[in-house]
Protein backbone atom coordinates (compact mmCIF):
# COMPACT_ATOMS: atom_id res chain seq x y z
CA UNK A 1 96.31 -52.10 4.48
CA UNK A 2 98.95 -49.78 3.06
CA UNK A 3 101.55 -51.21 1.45
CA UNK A 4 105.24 -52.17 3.28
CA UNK A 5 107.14 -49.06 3.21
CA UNK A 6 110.33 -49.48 0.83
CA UNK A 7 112.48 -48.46 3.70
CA UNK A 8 111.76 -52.31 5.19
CA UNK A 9 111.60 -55.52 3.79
CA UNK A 10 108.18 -56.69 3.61
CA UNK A 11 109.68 -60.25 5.28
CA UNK A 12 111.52 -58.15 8.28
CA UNK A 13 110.54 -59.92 11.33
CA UNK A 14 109.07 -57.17 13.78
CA UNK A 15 107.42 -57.09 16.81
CA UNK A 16 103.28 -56.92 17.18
CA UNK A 17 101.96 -53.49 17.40
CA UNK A 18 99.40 -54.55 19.78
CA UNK A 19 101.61 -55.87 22.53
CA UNK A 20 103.21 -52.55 22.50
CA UNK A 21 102.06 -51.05 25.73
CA UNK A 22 100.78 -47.29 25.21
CA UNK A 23 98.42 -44.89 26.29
CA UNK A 24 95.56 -43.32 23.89
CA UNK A 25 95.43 -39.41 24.65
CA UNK A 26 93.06 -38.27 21.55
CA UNK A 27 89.91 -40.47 21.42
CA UNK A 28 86.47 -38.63 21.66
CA UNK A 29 83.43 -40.38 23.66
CA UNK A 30 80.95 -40.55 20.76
CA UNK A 31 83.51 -41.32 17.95
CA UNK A 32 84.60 -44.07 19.99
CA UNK A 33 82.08 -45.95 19.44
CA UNK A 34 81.95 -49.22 17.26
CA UNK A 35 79.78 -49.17 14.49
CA UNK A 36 77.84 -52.15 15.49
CA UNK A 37 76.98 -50.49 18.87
CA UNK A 38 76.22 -47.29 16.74
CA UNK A 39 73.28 -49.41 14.81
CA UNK A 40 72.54 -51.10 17.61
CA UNK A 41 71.32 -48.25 19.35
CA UNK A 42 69.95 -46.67 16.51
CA UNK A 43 67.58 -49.88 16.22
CA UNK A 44 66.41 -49.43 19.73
CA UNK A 45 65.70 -45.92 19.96
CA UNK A 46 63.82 -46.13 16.43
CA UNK A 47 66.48 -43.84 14.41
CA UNK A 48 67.48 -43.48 11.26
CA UNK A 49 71.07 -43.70 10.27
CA UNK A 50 72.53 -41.73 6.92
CA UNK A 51 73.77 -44.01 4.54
CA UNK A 52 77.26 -43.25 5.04
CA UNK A 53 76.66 -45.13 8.63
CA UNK A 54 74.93 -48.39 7.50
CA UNK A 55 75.97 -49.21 3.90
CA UNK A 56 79.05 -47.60 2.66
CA UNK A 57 81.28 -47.54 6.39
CA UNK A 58 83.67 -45.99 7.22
CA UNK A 59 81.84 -42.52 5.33
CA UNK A 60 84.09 -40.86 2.78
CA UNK A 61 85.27 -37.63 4.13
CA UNK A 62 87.11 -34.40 3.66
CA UNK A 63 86.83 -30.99 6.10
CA UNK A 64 89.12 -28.79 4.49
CA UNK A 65 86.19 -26.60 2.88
CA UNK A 66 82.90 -25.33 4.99
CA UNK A 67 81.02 -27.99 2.99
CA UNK A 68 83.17 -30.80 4.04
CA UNK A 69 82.82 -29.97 7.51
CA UNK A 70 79.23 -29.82 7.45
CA UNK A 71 79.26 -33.31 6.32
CA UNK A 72 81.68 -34.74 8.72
CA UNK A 73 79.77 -32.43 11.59
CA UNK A 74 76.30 -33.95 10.00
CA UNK A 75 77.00 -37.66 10.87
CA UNK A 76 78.73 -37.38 14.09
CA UNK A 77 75.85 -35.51 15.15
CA UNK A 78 73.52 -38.23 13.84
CA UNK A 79 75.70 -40.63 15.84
CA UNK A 80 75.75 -38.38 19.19
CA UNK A 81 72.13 -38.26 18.63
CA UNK A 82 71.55 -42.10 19.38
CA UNK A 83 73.09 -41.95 22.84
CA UNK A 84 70.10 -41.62 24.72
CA UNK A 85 70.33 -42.91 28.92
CA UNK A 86 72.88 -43.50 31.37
CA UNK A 87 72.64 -47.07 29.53
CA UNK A 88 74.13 -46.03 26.50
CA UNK A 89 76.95 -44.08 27.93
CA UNK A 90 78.62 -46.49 30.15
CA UNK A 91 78.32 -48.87 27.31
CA UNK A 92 80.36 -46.69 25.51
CA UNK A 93 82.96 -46.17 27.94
CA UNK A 94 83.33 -49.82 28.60
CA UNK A 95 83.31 -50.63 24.96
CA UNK A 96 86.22 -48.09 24.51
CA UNK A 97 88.00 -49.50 27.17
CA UNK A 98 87.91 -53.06 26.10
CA UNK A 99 88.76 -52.21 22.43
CA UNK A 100 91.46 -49.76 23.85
CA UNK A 101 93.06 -53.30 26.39
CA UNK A 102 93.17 -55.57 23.14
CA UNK A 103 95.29 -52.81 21.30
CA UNK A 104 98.07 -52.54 24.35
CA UNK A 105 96.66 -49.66 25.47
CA UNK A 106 97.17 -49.40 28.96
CA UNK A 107 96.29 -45.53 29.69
CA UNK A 108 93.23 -44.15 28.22
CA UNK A 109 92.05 -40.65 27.99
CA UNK A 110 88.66 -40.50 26.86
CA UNK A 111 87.19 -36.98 26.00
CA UNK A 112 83.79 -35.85 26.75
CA UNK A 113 81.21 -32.65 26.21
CA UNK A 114 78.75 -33.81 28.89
CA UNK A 115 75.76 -31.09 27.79
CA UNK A 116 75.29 -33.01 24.45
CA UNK A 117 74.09 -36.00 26.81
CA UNK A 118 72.76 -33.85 29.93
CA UNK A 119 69.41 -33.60 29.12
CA UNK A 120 69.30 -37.16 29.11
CA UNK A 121 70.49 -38.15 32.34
CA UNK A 122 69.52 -34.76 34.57
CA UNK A 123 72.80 -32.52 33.79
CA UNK A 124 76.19 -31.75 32.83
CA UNK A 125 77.06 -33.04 36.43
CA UNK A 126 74.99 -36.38 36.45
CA UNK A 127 76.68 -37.06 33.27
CA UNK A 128 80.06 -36.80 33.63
CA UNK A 129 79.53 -38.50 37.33
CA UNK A 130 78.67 -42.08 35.35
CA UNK A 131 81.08 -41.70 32.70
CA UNK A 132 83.75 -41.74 35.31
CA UNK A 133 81.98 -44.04 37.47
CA UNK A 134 82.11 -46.66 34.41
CA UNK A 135 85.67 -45.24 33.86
CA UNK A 136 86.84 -46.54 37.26
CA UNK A 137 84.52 -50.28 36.26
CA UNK A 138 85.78 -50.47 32.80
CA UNK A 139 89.64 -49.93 34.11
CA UNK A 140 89.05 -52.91 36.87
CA UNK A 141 87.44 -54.77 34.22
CA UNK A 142 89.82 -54.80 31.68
CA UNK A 143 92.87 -53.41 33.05
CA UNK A 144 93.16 -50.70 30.99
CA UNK A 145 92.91 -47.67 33.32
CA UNK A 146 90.45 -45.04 32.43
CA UNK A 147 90.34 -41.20 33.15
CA UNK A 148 88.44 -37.98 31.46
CA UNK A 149 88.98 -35.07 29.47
CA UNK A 150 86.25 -32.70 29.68
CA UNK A 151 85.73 -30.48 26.49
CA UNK A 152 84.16 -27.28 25.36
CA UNK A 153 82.88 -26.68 22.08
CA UNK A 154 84.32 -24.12 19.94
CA UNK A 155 80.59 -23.63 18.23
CA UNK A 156 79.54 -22.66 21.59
CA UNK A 157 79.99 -19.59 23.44
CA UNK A 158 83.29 -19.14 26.14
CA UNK A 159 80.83 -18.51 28.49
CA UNK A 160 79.74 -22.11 28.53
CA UNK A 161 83.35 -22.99 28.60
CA UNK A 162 83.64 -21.83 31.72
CA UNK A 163 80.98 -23.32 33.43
CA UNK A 164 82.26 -26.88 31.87
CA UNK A 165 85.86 -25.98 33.47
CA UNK A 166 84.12 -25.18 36.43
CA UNK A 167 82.55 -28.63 36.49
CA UNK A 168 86.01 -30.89 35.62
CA UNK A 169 87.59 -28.61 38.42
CA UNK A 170 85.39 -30.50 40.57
CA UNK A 171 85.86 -33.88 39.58
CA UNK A 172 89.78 -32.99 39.09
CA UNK A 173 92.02 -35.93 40.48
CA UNK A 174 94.82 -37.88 39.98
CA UNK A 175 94.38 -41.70 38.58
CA UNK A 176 91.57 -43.81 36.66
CA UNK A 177 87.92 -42.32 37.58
CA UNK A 178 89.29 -38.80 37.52
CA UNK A 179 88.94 -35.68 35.53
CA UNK A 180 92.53 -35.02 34.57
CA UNK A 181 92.46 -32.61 31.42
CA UNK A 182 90.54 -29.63 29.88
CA UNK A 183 90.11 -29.46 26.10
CA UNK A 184 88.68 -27.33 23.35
CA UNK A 185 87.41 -29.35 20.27
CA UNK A 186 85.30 -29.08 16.93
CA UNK A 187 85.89 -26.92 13.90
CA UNK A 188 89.40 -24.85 15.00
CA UNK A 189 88.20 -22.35 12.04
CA UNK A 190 84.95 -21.09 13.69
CA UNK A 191 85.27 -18.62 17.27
CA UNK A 192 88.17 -16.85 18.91
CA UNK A 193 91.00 -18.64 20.59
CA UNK A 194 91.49 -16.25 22.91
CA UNK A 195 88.45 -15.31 24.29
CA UNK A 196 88.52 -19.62 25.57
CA UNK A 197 91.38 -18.26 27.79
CA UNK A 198 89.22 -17.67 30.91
CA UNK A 199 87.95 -21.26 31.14
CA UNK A 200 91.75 -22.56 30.75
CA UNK A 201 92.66 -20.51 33.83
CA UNK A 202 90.26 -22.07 35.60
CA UNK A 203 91.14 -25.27 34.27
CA UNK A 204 95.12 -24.80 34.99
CA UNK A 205 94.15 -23.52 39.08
CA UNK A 206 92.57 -27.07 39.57
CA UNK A 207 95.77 -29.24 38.12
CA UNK A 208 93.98 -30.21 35.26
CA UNK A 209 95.89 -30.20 31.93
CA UNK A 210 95.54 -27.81 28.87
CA UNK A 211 94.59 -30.25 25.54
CA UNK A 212 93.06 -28.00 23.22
CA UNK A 213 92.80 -28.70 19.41
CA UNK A 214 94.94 -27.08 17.64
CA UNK A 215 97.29 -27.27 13.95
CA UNK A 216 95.12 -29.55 11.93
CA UNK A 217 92.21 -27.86 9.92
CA UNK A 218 94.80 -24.32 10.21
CA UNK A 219 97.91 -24.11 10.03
CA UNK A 220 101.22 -23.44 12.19
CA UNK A 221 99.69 -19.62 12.85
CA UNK A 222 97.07 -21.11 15.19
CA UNK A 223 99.17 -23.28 16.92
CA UNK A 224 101.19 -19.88 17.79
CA UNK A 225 97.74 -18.51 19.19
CA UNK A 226 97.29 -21.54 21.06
CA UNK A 227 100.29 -21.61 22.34
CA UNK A 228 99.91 -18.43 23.44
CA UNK A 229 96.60 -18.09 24.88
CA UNK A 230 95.90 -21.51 26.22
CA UNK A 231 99.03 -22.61 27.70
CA UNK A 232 98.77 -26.15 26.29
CA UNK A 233 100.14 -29.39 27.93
CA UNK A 234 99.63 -31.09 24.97
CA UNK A 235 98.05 -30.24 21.54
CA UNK A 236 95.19 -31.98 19.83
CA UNK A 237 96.60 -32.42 16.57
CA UNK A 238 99.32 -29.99 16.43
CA UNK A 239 100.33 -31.73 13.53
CA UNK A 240 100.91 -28.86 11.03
CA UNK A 241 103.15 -27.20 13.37
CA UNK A 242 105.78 -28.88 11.25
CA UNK A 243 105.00 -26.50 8.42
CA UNK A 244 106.80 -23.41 10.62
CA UNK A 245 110.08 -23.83 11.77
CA UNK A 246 109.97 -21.58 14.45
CA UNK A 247 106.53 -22.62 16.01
CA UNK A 248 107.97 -26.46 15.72
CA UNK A 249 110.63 -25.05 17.86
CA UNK A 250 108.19 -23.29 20.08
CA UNK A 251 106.30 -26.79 20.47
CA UNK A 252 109.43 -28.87 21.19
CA UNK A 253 111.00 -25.85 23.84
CA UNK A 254 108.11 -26.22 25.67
CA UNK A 255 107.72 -29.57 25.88
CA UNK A 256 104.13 -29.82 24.28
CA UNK A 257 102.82 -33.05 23.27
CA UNK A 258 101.52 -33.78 19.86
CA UNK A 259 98.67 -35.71 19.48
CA UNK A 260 99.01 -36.64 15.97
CA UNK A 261 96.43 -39.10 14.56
CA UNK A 262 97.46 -40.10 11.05
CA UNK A 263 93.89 -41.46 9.73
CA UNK A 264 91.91 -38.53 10.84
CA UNK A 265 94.50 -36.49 9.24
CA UNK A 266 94.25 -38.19 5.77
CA UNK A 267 90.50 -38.94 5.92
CA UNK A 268 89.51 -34.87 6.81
CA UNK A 269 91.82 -34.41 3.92
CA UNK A 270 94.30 -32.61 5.84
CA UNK A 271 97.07 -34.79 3.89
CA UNK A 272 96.32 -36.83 0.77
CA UNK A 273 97.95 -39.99 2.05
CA UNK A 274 99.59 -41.57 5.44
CA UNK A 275 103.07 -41.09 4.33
CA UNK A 276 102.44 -37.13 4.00
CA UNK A 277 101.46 -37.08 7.42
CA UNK A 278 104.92 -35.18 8.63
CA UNK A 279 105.33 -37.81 11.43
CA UNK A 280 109.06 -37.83 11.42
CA UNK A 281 109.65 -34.54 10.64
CA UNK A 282 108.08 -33.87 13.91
CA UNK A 283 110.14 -36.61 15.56
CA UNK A 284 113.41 -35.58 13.84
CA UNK A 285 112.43 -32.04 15.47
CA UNK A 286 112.72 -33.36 19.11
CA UNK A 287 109.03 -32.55 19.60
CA UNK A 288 107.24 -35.41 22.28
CA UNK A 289 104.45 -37.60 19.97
CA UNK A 290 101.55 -39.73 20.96
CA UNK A 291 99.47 -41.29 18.55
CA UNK A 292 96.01 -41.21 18.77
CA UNK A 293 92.86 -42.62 17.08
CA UNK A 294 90.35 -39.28 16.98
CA UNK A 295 87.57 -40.81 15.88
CA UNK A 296 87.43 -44.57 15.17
CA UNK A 297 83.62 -43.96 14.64
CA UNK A 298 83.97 -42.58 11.34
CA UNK A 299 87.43 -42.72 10.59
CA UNK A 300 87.03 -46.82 10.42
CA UNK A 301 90.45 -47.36 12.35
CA UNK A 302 91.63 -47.59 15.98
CA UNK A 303 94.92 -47.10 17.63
CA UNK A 304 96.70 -50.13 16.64
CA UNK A 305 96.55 -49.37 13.12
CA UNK A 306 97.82 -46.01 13.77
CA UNK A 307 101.17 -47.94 15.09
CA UNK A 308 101.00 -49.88 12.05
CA UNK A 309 101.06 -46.87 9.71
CA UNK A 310 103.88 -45.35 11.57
CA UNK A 311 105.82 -48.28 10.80
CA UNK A 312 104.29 -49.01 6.86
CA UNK A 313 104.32 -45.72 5.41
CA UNK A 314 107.08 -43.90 7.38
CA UNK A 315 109.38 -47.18 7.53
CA UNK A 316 109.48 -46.54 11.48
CA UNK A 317 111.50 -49.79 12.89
CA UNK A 318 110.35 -50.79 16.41
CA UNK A 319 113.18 -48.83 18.18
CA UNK A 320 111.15 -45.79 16.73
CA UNK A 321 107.63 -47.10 17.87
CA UNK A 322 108.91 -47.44 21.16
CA UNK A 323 109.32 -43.96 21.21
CA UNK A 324 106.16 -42.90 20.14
CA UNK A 325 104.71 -45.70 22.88
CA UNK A 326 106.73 -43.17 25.30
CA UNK A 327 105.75 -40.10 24.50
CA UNK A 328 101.93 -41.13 24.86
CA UNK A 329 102.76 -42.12 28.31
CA UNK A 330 104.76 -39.19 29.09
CA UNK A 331 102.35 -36.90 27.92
CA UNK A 332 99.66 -38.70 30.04
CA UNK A 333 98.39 -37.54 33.51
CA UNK A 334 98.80 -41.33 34.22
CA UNK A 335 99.93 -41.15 38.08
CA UNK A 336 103.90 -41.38 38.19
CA UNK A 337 103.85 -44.96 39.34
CA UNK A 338 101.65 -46.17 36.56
CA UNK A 339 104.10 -44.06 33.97
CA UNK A 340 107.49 -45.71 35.60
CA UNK A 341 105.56 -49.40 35.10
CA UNK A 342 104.32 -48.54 31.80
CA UNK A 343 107.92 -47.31 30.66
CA UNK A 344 109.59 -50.29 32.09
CA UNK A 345 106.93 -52.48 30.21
CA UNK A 346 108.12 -50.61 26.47
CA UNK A 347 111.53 -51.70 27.54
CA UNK A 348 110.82 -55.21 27.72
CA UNK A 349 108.48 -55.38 24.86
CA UNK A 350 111.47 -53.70 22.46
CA UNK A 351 114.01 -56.50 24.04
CA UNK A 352 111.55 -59.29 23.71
CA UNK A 353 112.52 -61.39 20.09
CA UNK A 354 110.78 -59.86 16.91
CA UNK A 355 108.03 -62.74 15.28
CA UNK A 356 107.78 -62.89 11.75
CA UNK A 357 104.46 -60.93 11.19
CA UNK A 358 102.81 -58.36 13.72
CA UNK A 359 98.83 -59.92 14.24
CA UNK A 360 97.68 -56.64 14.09
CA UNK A 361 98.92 -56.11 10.62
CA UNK A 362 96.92 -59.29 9.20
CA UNK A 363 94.05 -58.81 6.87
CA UNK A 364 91.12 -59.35 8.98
């Protein structure tokens, strides 16, 4: 655990991180996964894991050269590859929502490629079908309401984009169950922002919202192009739009949400440590934050522990965590009832009395 920020006492009394109720707006289907499930499956389809996956977890990684990438790419692709049946799938949404509940997550937007598990289950339609049939079982299950991001691949072409906004146009909707966003993920170095534009539209006519990944492995300059191409709801990342005054200014004018999660960031390399994550220079800016996890898969930590780094290695009081608890939700396609419960539920958890150590802080 990183050590107590100087800015508070390591004996403050605060309150626990995973009572806070939040949403999760950046957590990918595959890299949700727990690692046990990960070998698990593995075992019963009779394949091999790297070594980074069964000996030395979580793998130690940096993307910020072509080499890096490939490595990071390399073993989430040996992950994805163990997903196999209709089995496997809702197993992982279900999983992700019960891990999700027992961190106070209450909203959960989970974000899927369906053709990497199409040819598995019939197509890109039967597959995202179950994952938001489980959504809508995993949400009465557990209480934590589940909904979908569909997402295009960068490494593919825009063409394919477009069919897969197509597809979450038709499965667009409001509540758990539902398609409610459009995204573009993997390496933001490789294709042409622009040329995604097409698929947004389509995305944008069916009410879905614009989450693209953007401002993480560049810099500020492609969160401009985003901005401008894309028409973003919220960002994926976004985070190095703190780097460029007037594109931080461009974020917080048009009320984009940044999905800033701190452990991705430092274990890509993007920042050499949590506490050069620019978390409160981004909240100092006005800009709307929710934390997220990315991928717990390989990155070795979920969103609790994102809460808790907030608070250890930017001295973030609880006051301040609230916040960020609120800008998840706000920047959620949560229905308007579920946002004005889940708002009213950060208020009482910041009036409740502070304990004298937050559980989710504890050495495990």
């Amino acid at each position: 655990m990183t050590a107590p920020s100087p800015d508070r006492p390591a004996d403050a009394s605060v309150r626990s991180v995973a009572a806070l109720p939040k949403a999760h707006l950046h957590l990918h289907f595959t890299g949700s996964m727990r690692i046990s499930t990960l070998r698990e499956l593995a075992d019963k389809h009779g394949l091999r894991l790297p070594p980074a996956l069964t000996t030395s977890w979580p793998p130690q990684l940096s993307a910020r050269d072509e080499r890096g990438w490939f490595r990071f790419q390399r073993l989430y692709d040996a992950a994805r590859a163990c997903v196999r049946n209709e089995e496997d799938m809702r197993r992982i949404v279900r999983e992700a929502a019960e891990d999700d509940a027992a961190e106070g997550s209450r909203w959960l937007e989970i974000q899927v490629d369906p053709t990497s598990y199409a040819p598995f289950v019939g197509g890109i339609t039967p597959a995202i079908e179950l994952v938001l049939d489980e959504a809508r079982a995993a949400g009465e299950r557990t209480g934590t309401q589940v909904a979908v991001v569909v997402a295009a691949s960068r490494m593919r072409h825009p063409l394919e984009a477009r069919t897969l906004a197509r597809l979450a146009a038709r499965h667009a909707g409001e509540g758990a169950g539902s398609v409610v966003g459009f995204g573009l993920s993997n390496d933001e170095r490789r294709g042409m922002t622009e040329d995604f534009a097409a698929a947004f539209r389509i995305a944008r006519r069916a009410g879905l919202a614009s989450v693209p990944h953007a401002g993480e492995l560049l810099g500020p300059d492609h969160v401009d192009v985003a901005l401008e191409h894309l028409g973003p709801d919220r960002l994926g990342h976004g985070v190095r739009s703190a780097e460029d005054e007037r594109v931080l200014r461009r974020v917080v004018e048009q009320q984009v949400t940044l999905e800033v999660c701190p452990s991705s960031n430092v274990a890509l390399g993007v920042y050499g440590s949590p506490a050069e994550v620019p978390l409160r220079r981004l909240l100092d800016s006005g800009a709307r934050v929710a934390l997220g996890a990315d991928d717990p898969l390989l990155f070795g930590s979920r969103l609790a522990e994102q809460y808790t780094l907030a608070r250890e290695a930017h001295g973030l009081d609880d006051a301040a965590l609230a916040r960020l608890a609120r800008g998840s939700i706000e920047g959620s396609r949560a229905p308007e009832e579920t946002k004005r419960e889940l708002l009213a539920q950060i208020d009482r958890w910041l009036a409740s009395p502070p304990t004298d150590a937050d559980p989710a802080e504890s050495p495990s």
